[in-house]
Protein backbone atom coordinates (compact mmCIF):
# COMPACT_ATOMS: atom_id res chain seq x y z
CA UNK A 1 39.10 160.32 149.59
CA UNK A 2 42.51 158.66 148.78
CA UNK A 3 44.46 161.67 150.79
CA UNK A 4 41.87 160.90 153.67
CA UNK A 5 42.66 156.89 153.39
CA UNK A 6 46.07 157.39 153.65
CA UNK A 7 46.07 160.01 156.67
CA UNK A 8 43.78 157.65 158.87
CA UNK A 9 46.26 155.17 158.06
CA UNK A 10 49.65 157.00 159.13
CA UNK A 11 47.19 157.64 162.25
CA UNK A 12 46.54 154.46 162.97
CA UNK A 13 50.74 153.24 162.55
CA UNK A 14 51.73 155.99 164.40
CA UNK A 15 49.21 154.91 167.35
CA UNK A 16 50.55 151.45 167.26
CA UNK A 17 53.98 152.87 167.12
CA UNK A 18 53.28 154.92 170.43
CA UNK A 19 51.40 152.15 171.86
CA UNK A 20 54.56 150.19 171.33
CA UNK A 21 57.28 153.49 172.67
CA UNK A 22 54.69 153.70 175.91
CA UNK A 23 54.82 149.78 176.53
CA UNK A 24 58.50 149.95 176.38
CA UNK A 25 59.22 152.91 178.67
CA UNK A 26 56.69 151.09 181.13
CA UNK A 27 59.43 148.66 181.70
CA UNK A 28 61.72 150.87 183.96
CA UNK A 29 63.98 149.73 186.07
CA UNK A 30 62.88 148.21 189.51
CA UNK A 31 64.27 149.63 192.55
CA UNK A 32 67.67 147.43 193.62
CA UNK A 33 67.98 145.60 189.96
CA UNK A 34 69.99 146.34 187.02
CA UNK A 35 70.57 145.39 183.57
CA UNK A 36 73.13 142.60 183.95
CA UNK A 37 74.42 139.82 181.67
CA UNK A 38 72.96 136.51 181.01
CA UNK A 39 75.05 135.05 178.10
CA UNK A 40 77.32 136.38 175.82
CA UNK A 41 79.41 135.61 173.60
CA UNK A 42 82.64 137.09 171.88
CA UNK A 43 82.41 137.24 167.97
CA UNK A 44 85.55 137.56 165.60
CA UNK A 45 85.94 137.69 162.04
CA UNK A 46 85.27 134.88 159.30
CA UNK A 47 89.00 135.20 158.54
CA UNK A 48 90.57 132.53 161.06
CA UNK A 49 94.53 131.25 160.93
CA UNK A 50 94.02 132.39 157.30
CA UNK A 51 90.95 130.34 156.34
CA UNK A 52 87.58 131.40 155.97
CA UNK A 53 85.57 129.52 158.80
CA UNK A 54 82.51 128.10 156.61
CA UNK A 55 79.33 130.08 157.37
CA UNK A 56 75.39 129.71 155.36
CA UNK A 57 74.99 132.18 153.04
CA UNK A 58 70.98 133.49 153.89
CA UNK A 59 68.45 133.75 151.44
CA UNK A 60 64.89 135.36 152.94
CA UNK A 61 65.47 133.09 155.95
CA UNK A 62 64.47 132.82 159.92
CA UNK A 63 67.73 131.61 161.78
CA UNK A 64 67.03 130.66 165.29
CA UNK A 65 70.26 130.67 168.13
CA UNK A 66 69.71 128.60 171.30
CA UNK A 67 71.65 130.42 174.42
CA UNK A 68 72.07 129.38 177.94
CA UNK A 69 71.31 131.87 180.47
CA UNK A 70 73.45 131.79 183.35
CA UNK A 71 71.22 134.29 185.09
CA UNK A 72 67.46 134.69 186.60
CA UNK A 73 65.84 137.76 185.39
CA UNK A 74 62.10 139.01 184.78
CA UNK A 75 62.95 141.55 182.17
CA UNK A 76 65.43 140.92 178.77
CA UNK A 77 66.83 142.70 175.74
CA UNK A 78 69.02 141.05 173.20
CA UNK A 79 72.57 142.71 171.39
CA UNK A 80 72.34 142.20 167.72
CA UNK A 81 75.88 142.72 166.48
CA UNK A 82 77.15 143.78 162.89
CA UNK A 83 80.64 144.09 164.40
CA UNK A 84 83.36 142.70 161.82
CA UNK A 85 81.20 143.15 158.94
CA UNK A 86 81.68 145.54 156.16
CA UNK A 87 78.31 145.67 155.01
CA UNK A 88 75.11 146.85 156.54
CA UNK A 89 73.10 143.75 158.36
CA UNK A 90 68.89 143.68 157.83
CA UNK A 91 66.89 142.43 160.35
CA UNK A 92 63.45 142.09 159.02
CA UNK A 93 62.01 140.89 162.38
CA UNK A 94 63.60 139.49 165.60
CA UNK A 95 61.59 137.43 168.87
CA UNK A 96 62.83 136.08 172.21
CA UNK A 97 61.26 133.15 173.78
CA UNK A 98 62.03 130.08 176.15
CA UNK A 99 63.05 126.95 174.27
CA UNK A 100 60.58 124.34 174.93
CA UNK A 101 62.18 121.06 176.20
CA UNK A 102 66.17 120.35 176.29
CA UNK A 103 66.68 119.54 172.33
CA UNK A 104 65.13 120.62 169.23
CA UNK A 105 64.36 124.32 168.40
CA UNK A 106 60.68 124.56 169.36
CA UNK A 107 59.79 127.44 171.51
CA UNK A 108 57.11 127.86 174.08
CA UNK A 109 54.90 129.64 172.45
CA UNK A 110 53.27 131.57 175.61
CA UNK A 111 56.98 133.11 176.21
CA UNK A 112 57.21 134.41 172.79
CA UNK A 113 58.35 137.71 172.60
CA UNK A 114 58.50 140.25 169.17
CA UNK A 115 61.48 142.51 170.08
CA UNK A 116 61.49 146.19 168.75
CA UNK A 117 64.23 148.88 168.77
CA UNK A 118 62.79 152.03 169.81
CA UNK A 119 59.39 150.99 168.39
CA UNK A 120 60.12 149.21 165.53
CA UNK A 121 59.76 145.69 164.60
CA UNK A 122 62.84 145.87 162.20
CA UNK A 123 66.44 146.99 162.39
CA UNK A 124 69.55 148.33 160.52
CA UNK A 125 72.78 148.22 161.33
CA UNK A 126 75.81 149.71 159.80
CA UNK A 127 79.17 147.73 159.75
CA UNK A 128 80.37 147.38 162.54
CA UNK A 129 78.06 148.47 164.95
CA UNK A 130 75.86 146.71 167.49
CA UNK A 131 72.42 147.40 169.21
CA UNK A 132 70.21 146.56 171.99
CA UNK A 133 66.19 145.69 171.81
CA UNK A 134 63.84 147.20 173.70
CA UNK A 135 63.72 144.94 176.92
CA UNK A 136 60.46 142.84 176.93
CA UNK A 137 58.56 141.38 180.17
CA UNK A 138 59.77 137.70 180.25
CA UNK A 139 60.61 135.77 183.20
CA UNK A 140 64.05 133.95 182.50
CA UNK A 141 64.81 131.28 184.64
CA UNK A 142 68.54 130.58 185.60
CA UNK A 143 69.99 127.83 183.58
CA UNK A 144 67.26 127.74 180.82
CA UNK A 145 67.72 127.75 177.50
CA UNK A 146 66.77 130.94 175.63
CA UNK A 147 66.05 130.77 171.63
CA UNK A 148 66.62 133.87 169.72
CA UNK A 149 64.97 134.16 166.63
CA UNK A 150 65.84 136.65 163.44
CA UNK A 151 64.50 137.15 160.26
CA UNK A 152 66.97 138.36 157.48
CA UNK A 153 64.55 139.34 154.43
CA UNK A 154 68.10 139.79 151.70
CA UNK A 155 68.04 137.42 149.08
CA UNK A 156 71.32 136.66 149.57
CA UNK A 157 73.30 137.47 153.04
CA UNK A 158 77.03 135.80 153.89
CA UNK A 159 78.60 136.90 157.01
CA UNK A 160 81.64 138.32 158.08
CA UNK A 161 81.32 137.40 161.58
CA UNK A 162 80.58 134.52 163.87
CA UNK A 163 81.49 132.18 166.98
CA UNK A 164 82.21 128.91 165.77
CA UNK A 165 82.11 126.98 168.94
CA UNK A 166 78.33 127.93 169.92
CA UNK A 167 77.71 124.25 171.50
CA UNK A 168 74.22 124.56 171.56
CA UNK A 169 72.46 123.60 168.30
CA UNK A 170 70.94 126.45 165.72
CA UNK A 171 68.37 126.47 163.03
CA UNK A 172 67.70 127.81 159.71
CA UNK A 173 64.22 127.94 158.40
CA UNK A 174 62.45 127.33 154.57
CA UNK A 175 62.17 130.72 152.91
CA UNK A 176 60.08 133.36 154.99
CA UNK A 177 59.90 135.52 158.23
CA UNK A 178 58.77 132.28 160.82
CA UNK A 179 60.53 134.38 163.97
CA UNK A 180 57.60 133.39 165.75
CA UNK A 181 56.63 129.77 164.95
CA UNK A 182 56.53 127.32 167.37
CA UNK A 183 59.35 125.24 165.60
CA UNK A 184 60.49 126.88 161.83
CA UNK A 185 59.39 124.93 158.87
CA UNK A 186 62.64 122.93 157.57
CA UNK A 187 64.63 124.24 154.34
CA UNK A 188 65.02 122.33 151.66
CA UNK A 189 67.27 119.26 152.26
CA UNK A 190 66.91 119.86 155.90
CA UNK A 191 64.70 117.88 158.57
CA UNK A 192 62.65 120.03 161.16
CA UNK A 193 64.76 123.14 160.43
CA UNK A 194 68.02 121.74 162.28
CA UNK A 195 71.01 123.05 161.02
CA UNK A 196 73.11 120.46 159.41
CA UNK A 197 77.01 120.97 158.84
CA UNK A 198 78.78 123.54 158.55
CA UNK A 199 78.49 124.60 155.54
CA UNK A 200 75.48 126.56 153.26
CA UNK A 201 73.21 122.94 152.31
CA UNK A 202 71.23 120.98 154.28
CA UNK A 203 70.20 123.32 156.78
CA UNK A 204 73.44 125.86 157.35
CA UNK A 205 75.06 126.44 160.30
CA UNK A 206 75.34 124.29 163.30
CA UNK A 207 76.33 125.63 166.76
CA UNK A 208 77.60 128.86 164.97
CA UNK A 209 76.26 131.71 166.44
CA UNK A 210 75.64 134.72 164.48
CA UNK A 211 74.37 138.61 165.13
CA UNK A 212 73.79 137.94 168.10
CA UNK A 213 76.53 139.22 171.03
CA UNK A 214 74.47 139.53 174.19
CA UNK A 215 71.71 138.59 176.34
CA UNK A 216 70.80 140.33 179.90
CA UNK A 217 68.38 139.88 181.98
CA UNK A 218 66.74 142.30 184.70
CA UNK A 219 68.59 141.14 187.58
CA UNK A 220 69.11 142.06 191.57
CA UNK A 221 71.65 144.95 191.47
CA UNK A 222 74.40 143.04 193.51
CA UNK A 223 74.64 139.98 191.35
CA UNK A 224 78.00 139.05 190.81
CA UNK A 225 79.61 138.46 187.32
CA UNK A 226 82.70 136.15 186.69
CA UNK A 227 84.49 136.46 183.48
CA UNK A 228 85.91 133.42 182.38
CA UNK A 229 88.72 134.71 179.57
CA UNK A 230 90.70 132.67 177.55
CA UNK A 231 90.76 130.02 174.02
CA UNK A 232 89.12 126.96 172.85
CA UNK A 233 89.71 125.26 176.15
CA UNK A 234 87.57 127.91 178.24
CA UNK A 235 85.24 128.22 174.84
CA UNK A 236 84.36 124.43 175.35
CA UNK A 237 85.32 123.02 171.82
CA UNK A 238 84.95 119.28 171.75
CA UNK A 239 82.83 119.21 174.87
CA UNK A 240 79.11 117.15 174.02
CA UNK A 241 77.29 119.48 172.01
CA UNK A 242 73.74 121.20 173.93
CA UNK A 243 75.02 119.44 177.30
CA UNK A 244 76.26 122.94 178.79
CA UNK A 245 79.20 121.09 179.60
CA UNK A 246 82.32 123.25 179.22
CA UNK A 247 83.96 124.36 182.11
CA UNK A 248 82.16 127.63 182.64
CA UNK A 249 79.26 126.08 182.41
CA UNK A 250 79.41 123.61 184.74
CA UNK A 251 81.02 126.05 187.25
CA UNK A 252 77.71 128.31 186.59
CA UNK A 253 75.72 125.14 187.83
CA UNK A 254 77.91 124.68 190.44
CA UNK A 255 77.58 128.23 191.50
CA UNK A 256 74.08 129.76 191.24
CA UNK A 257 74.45 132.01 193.72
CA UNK A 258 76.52 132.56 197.06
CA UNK A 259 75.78 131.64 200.59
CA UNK A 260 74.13 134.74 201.35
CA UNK A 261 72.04 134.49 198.28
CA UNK A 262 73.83 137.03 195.56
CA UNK A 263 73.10 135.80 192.35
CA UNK A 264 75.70 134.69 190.50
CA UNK A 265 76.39 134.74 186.44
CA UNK A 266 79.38 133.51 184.62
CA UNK A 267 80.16 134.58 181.08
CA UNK A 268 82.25 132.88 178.82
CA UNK A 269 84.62 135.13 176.68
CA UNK A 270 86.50 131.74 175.19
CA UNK A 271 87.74 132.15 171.69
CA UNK A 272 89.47 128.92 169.58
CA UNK A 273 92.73 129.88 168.86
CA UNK A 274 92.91 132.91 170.12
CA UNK A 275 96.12 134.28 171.19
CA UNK A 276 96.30 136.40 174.26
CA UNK A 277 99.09 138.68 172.81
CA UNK A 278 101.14 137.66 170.00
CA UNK A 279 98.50 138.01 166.77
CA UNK A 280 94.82 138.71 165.83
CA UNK A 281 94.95 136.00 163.67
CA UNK A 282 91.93 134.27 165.46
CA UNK A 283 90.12 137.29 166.65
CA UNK A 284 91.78 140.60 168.47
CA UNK A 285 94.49 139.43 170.87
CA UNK A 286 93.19 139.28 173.90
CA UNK A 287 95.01 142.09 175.77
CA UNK A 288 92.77 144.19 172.71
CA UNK A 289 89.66 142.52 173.25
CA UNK A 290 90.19 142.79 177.04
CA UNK A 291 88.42 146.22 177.15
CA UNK A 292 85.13 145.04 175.51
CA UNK A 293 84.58 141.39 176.61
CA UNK A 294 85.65 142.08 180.38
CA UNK A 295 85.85 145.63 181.48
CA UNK A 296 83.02 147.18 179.70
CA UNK A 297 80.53 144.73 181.66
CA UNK A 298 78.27 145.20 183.79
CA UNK A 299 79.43 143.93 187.93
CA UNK A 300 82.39 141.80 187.11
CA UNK A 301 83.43 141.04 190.30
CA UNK A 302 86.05 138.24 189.39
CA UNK A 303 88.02 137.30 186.31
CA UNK A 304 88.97 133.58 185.01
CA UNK A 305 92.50 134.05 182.84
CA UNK A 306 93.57 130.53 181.03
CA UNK A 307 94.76 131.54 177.82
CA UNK A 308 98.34 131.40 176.07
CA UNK A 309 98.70 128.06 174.90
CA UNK A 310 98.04 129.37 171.43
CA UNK A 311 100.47 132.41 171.44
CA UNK A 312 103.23 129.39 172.02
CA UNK A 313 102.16 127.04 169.56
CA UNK A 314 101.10 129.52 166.93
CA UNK A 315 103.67 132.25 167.39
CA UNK A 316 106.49 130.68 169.45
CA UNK A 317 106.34 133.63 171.82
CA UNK A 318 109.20 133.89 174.82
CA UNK A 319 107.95 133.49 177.97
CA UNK A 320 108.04 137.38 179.19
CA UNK A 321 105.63 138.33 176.89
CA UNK A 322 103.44 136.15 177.98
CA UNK A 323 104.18 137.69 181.31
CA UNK A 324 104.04 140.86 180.38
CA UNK A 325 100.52 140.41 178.99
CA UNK A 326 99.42 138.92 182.26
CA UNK A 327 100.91 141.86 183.96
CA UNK A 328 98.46 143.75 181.89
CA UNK A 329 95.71 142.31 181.80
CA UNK A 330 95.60 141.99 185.83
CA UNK A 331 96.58 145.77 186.37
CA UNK A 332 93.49 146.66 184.05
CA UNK A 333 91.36 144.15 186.12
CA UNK A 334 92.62 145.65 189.48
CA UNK A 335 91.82 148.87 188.27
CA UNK A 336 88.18 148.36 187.77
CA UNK A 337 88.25 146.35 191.53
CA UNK A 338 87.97 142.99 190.13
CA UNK A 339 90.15 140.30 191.74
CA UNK A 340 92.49 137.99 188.59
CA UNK A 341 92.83 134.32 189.12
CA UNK A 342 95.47 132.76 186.72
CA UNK A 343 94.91 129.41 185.83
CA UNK A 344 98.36 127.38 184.51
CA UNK A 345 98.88 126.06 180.84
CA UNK A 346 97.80 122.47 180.43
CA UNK A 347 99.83 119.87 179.72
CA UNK A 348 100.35 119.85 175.48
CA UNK A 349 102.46 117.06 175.60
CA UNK A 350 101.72 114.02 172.52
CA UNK A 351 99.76 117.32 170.52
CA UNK A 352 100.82 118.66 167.54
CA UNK A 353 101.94 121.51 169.83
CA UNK A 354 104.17 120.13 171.34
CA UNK A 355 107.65 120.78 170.74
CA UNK A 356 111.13 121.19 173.44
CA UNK A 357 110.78 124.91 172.70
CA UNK A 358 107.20 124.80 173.32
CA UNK A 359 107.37 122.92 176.25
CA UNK A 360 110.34 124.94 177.74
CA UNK A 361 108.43 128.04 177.49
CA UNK A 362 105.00 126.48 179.09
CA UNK A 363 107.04 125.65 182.13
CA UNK A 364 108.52 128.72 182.65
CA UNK A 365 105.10 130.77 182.35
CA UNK A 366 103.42 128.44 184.73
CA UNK A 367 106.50 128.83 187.31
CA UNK A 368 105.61 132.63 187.12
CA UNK A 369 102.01 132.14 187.23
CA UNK A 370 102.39 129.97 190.56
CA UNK A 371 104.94 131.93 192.37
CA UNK A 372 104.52 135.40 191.38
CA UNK A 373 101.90 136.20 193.07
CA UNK A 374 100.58 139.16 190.55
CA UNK A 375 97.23 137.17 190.64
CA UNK A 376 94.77 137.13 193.63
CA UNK A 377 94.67 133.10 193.27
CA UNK A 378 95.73 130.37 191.25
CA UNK A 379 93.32 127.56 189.94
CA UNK A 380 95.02 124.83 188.93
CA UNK A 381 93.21 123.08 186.11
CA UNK A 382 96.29 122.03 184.92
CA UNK A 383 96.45 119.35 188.06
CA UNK A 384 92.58 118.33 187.69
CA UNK A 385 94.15 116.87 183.95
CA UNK A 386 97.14 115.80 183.97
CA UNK A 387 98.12 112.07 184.17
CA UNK A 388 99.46 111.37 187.73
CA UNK A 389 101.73 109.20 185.83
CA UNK A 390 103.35 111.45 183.97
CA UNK A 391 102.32 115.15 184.50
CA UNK A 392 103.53 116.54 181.08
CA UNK A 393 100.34 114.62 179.46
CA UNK A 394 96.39 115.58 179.61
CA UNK A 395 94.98 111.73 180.60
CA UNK A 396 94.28 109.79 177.75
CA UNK A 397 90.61 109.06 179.44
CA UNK A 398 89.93 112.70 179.56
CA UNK A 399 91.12 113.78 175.90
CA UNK A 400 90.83 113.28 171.66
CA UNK A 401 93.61 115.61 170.89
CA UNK A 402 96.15 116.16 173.59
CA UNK A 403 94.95 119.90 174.23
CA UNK A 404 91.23 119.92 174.78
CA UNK A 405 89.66 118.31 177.90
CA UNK A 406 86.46 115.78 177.14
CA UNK A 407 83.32 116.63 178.94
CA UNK A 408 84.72 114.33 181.85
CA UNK A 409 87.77 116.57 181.59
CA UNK A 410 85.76 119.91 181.60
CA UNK A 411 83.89 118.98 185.05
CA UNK A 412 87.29 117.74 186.34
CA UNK A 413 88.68 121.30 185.59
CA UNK A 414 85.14 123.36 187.57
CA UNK A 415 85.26 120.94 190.19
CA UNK A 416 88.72 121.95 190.71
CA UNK A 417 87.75 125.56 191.66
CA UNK A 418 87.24 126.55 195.34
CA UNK A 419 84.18 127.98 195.17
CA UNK A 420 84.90 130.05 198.49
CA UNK A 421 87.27 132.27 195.95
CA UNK A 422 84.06 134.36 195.30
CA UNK A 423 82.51 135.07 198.47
């Protein structure tokens, strides 16, 4: 009787199971669309200029990540990412669904979504490596705020990996798998399950994102994907938090699609600190991270390059290998038949970067950014900033620091972009 129990049991899972398999390979592709980013985001280790960023440590928790999709879609899948870790990473359960309203991290509960990977509800992965879902049936809506949810069942989980500068707000949940609750039940010390801080109390990690590396959407097969590739500035630090307000962003709003009506998405590969060629010591270098965050996606049709203020400041680098790195990173571009627009240094002036040396060598990158001609175009955020008074200075209306734009200096810097420079 027992023996019988159990075999109408493994019957029944392994209907479910197939019921599952056959729902997923129902959702083939549809003639003319592709799998094509929505958001994404560029993870690096922990480990940052020598200091551990400060990350939660997870105890049989739901943590919830609030993305902004750049792109339209009617099908999604989500990349859960164990990459810079050096242990294994336990998913217990993991669900997709629109974020209901513009703050907070309540969901709409008729979008929720389970997600599986081939099947199954829960997932594995090894250091280091990274994973799609199955793709689910879910109509995204350009510029809408997607909430990812994951359940890690370990009693106690401290990662290795993250994004520090998420700018939209996350959420950690009171013990328990709540992946698919409306809004998660609030930790202890916490209020409505908002992260608080930065640090392991009151609610863990705010605007970090973790596990997470990628989310596309089912899209038309001749959208158009621009790469914007660089450091804090192109990340958005500083900008208002869950405003989608750094200068990607805003160019995505300015640019939902072209004239003819190609959709358009544009993914932010912004790192703080990150040096384009000189050290890993905030992530790879970009020239090494080039191959994954840029050339390995789907339709990039134009790249954004405004990075190497860091490699100055941090490393004191000379100014031709800067140039050289440039020179690389464009012939790698070209290759794959995606046009390079360089964007100039901004003015560092008054910062704690700023130095003779420093200075000297900013000017004498930006010459060969403006007059080479190696790139197909050259923004100039630099000129959307600077004070007309004294050009060497970001405005002191549009800046805290010195370095990083405001959100007033963010729009200045996507207004400044001809938008004809993608059609």
């Amino acid at each position: 009787m027992k023996h019988t129990v159990r075999t109408l049991a493994a019957a029944f899972l392994a209907l479910i199971l197939s019921a599952s398999a056959a729902t997923t390979a129902a959702l083939s592709t549809p003639a003319d669309s592709k799998w094509v980013d929505a958001w994404a985001v560029s993870l690096l280790p922990t480990l940052r200029n020598g200091a551990l960023d400060p990350v939660p440590t997870f105890s049989n928790q739901t943590f919830r990540v609030i993305v902004f999709s750049k792109l339209a879609g009617t099908q999604a899948r989500v990349k859960f990412s164990n990459k810079f870790q050096t242990k294994p990473l336990n998913l217990g359960t993991a669900h997709l669904a629109l974020r209901d309203g513009t703050s907070g991290g309540a969901i709409k509960p008729e979008s929720d979504r389970a997600l599986t990977f081939d099947g199954k509800p829960s997932l594995t992965l090894a250091p280091g490596e990274e994973r799609w879902s199955d793709p689910v049936t879910l109509d995204v809506p350009q510029h809408a705020d997607v909430a990812i949810s994951m359940y890690l069942p370990d009693e106690s989980y401290k990662p290795e990996a993250n994004h520090g500068t998420g700018l939209k707000p996350t959420f950690l949940s009171a013990p328990g798998d709540h992946t698919g609750a409306a809004n998660l039940p609030a930790p202890a010390g916490g209020r409505d399950g908002a992260s608080r801080g930065r640090g392991p109390g009151g609610g863990g990690a705010a605007n970090i994102v973790l596990f997470v590396s990628d989310l596309q959407v089912m899209a038309p097969a001749k959208t158009k994907v621009i790469v914007a590739f660089g450091d804090s500035i192109t990340d958005g630090a500083v900008s208002q938090n869950d405003a989608n307000a750094s200068w990607p962003d805003v160019l995505s709003k300015r640019l939902p699609k072209l004239p003819d009506g190609t959709p358009i998405s544009v993914i932010n590969m912004g790192i703080g600190s990150n040096r384009l060629v000189s050290s890993d010591n905030a992530g790879p270098a970009g020239v090494k991270r080039f191959a994954d965050d840029v050339l390995a996606r789907p339709n990039v049709t134009h790249l954004i390059v405004l990075e190497g203020v860091n490699d100055i400041s941090y490393e004191h680098v000379k100014p031709e290998q800067l140039i050289a790195a440039y020179q690389d990173v464009i012939a790698r571009a070209h290759a794959k038949g995606i046009k390079v627009f360089g964007a100039p240094i901004l003015p560092i002036q008054a910062s704690t970067k700023d130095t003779p040396e420093n200075e000297a060598t900013r000017q004498a990158v930006n010459k060969w950014i403006r007059e080479s001609k190696a790139f197909d175009a050259v923004i100039e955020f630099e000129k959307a900033v600077q004070d007309p008074q004294n050009p060497l200075i970001i405005r002191s209306d549009l800046t805290g620091d010195h370095v990083h734009p405001n959100t007033t200096g963010y729009r200045l810097m996507a207004e400044a972009i001809d938008l004809k420079l993608f059609e």
